[in-house]
N, C-alpha and C. Protein backbone atom coordinates (compact mmCIF):
# COMPACT_ATOMS: atom_id res chain seq x y z
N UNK A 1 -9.26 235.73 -54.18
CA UNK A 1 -8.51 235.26 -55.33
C UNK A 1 -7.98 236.47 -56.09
N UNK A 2 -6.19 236.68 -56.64
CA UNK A 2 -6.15 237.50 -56.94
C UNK A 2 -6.67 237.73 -58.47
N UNK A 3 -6.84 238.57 -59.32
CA UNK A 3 -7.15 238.69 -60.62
C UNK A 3 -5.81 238.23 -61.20
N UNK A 4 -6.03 238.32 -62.78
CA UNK A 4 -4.80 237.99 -63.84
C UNK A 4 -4.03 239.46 -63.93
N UNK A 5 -4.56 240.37 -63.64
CA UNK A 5 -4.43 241.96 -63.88
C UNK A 5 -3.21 242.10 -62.24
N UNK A 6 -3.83 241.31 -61.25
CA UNK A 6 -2.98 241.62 -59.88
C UNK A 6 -1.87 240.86 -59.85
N UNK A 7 -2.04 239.87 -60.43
CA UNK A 7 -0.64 238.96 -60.42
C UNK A 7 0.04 239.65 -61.81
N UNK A 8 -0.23 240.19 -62.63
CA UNK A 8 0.66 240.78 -63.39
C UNK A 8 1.37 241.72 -63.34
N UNK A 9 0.16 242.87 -62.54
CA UNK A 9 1.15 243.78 -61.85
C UNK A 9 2.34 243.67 -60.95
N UNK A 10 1.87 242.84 -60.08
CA UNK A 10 3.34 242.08 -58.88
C UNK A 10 4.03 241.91 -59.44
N UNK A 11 4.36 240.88 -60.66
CA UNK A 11 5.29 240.39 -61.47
C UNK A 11 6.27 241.54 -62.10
N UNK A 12 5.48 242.73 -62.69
CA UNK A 12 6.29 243.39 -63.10
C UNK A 12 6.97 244.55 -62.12
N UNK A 13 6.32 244.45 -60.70
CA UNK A 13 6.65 245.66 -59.58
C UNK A 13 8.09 244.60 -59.40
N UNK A 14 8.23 242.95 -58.80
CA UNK A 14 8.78 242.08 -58.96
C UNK A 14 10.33 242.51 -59.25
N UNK A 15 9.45 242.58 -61.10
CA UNK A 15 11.36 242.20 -62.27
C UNK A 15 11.69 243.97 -62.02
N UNK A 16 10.57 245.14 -61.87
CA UNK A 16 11.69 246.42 -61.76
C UNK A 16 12.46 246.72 -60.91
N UNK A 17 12.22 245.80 -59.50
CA UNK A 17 12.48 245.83 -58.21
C UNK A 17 13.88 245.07 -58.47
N UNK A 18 14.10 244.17 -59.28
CA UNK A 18 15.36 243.20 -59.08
C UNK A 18 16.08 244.49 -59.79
N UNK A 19 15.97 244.93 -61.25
CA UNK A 19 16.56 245.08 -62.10
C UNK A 19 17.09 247.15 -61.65
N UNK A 20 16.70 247.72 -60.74
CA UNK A 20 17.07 248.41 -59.69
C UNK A 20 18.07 248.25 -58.55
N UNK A 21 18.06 247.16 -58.40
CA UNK A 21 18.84 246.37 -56.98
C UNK A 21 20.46 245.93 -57.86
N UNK A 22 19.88 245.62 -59.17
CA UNK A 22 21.50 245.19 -60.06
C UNK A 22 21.70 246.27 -60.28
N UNK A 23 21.26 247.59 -60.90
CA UNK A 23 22.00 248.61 -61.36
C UNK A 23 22.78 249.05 -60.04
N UNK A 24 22.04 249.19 -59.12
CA UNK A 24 22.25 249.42 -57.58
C UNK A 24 24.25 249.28 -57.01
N UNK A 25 23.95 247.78 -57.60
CA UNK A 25 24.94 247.34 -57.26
C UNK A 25 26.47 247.39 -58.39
N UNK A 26 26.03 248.11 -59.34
CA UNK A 26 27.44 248.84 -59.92
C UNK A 26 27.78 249.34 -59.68
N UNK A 27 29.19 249.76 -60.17
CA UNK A 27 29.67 251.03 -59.19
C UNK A 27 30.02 251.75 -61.16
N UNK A 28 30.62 253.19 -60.28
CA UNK A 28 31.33 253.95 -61.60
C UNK A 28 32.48 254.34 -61.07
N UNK A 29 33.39 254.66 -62.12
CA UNK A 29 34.15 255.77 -62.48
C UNK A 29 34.40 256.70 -63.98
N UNK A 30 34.80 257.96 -63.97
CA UNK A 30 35.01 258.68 -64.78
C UNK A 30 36.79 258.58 -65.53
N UNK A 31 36.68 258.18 -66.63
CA UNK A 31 38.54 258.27 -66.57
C UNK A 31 38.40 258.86 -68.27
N UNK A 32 39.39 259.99 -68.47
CA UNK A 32 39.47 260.36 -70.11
C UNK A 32 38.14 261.08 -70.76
N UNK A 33 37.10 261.24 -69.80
CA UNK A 33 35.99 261.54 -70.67
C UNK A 33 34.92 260.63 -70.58
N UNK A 34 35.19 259.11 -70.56
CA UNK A 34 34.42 258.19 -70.51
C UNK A 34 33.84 257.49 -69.04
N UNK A 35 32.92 257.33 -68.67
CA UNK A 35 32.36 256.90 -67.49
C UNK A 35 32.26 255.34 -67.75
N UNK A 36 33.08 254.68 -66.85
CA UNK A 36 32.47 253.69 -67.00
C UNK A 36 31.90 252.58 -65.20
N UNK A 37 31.21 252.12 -66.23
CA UNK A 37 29.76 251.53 -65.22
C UNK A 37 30.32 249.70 -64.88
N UNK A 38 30.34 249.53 -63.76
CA UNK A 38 30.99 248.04 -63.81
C UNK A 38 30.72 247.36 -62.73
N UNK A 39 31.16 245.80 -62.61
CA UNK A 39 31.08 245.24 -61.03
C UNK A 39 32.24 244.85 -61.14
N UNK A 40 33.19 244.31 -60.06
CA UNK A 40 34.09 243.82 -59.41
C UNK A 40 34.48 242.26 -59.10
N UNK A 41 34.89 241.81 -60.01
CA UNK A 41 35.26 240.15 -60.07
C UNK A 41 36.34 239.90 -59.01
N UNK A 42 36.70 238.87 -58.22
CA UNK A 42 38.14 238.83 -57.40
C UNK A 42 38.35 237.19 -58.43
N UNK A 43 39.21 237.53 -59.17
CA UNK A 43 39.82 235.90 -59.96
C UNK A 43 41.36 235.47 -58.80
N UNK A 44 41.98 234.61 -59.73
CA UNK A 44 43.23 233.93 -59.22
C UNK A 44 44.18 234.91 -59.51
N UNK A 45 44.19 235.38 -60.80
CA UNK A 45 45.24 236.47 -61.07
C UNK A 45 44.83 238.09 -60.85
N UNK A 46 43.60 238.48 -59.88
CA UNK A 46 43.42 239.31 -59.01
C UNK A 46 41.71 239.82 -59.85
N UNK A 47 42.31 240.84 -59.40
CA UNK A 47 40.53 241.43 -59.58
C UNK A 47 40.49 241.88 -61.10
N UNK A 48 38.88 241.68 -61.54
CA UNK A 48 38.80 242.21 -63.26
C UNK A 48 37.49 243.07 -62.85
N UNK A 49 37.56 243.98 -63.33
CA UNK A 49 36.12 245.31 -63.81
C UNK A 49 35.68 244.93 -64.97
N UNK A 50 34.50 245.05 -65.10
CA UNK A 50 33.80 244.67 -66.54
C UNK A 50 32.40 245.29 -66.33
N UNK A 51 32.11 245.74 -68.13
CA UNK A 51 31.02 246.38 -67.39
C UNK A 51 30.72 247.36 -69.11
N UNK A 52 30.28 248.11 -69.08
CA UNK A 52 30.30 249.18 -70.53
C UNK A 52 30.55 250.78 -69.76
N UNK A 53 31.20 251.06 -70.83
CA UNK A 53 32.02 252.56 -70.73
C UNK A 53 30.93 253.41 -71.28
N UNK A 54 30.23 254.79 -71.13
CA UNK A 54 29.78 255.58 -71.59
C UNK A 54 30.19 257.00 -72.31
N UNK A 55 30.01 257.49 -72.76
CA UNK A 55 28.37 257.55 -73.43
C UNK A 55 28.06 256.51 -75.10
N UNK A 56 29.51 255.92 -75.26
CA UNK A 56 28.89 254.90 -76.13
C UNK A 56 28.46 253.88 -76.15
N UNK A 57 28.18 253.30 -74.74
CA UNK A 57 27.45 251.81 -74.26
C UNK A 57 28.74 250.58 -74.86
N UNK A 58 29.89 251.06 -74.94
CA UNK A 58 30.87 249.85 -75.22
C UNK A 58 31.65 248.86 -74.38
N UNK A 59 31.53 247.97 -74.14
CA UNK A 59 32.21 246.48 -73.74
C UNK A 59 33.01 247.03 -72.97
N UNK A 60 33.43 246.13 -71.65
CA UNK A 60 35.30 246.33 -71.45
C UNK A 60 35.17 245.58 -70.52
N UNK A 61 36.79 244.38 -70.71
CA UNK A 61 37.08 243.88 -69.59
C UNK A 61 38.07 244.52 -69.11
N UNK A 62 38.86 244.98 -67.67
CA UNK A 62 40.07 245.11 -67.05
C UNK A 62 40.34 244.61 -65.85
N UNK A 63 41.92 244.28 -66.21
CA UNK A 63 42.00 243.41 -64.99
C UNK A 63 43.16 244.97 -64.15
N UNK A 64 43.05 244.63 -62.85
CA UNK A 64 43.46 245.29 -61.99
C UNK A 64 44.65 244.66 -60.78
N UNK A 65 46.35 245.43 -61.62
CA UNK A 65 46.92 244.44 -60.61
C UNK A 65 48.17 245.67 -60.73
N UNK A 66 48.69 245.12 -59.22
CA UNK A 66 49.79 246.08 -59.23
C UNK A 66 50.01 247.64 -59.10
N UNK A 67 48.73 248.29 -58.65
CA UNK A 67 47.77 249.79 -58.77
C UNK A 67 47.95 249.86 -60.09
N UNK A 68 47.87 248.87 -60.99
CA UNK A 68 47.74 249.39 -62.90
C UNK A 68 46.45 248.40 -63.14
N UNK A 69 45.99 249.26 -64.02
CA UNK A 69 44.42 249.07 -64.07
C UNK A 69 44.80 248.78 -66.25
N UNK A 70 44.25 247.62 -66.82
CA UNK A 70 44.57 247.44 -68.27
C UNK A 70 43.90 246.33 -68.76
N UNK A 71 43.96 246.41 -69.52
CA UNK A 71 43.05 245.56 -70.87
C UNK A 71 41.90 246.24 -72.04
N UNK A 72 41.66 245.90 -72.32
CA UNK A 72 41.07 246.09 -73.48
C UNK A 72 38.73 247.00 -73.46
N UNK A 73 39.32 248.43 -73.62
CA UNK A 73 37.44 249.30 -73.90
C UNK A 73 37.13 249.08 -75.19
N UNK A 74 36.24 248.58 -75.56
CA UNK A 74 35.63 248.63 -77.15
C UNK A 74 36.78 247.78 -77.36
N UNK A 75 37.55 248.29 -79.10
CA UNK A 75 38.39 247.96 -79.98
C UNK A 75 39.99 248.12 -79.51
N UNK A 76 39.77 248.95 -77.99
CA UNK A 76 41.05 249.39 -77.19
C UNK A 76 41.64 248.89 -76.72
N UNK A 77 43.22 248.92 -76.63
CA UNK A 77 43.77 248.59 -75.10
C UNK A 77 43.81 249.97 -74.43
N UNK A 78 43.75 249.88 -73.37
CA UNK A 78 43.79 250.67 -71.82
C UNK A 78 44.91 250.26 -70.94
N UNK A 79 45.43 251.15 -70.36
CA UNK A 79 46.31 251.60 -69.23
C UNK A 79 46.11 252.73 -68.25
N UNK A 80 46.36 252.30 -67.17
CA UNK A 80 46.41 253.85 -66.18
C UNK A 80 46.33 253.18 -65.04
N UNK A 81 46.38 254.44 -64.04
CA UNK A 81 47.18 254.16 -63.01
C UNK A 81 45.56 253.49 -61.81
N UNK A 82 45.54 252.90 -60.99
CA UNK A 82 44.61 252.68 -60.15
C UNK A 82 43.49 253.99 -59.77
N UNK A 83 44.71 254.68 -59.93
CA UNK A 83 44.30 256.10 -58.85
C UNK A 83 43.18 256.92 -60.07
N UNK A 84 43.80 256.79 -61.02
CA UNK A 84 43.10 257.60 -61.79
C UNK A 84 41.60 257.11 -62.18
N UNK A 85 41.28 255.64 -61.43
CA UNK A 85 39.94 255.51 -61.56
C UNK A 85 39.16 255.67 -60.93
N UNK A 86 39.38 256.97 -60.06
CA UNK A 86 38.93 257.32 -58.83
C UNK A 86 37.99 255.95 -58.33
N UNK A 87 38.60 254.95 -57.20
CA UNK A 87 37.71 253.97 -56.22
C UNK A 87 36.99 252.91 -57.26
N UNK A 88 37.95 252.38 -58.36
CA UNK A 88 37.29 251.36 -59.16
C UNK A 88 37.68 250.39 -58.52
N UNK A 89 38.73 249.94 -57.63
CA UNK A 89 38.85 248.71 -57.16
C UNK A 89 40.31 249.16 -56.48
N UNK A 90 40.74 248.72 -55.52
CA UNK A 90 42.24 248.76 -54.56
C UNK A 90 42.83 247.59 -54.27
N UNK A 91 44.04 247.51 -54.56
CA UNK A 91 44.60 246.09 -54.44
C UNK A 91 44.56 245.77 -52.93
């Protein structure tokens, strides 16, 4: 029988094990200074990045169409070219 102490430990080897496997699965790029950390949506009107920009941990959705990469970091709008997000997403 396991103890309350062994099943707690599992549980938490468990949630660090998932929560490793999601960071895992972000990707980055560097653009302006800011790194940002994201996953890769495919919608109807094409692909969106979302995710938070560093080093200030701020919001951002962008959608990605046309090799132009735009919408809105933090309080921002954004523009630039595909390329310049070094491998954030390729049409």
């Amino acid at each position: 029988m396991l103890s309350k102490f062994m099943i707690a430990t599992v549980a938490v080897a468990a949630a660090t094990t998932a929560a490793h496997a999601e960071d895992a699965a972000k990707q980055r790029f560097t653009h302006e200074g800011y790194t940002y950390v994201y996953k890769v949506k495919d919608t109807k009107a094409g692909k969106v990045i979302s995710g938070r920009r560093y080093p200030d941990a701020v919001a951002f959705n962008l959608a990605v169409k046309n090799g132009k990469v735009s919408g809105v970091s933090g309080n921002e709008q954004v523009a630039f070219d595909v390329e310049d997000a070094r491998g954030a997403a390729s049409n």
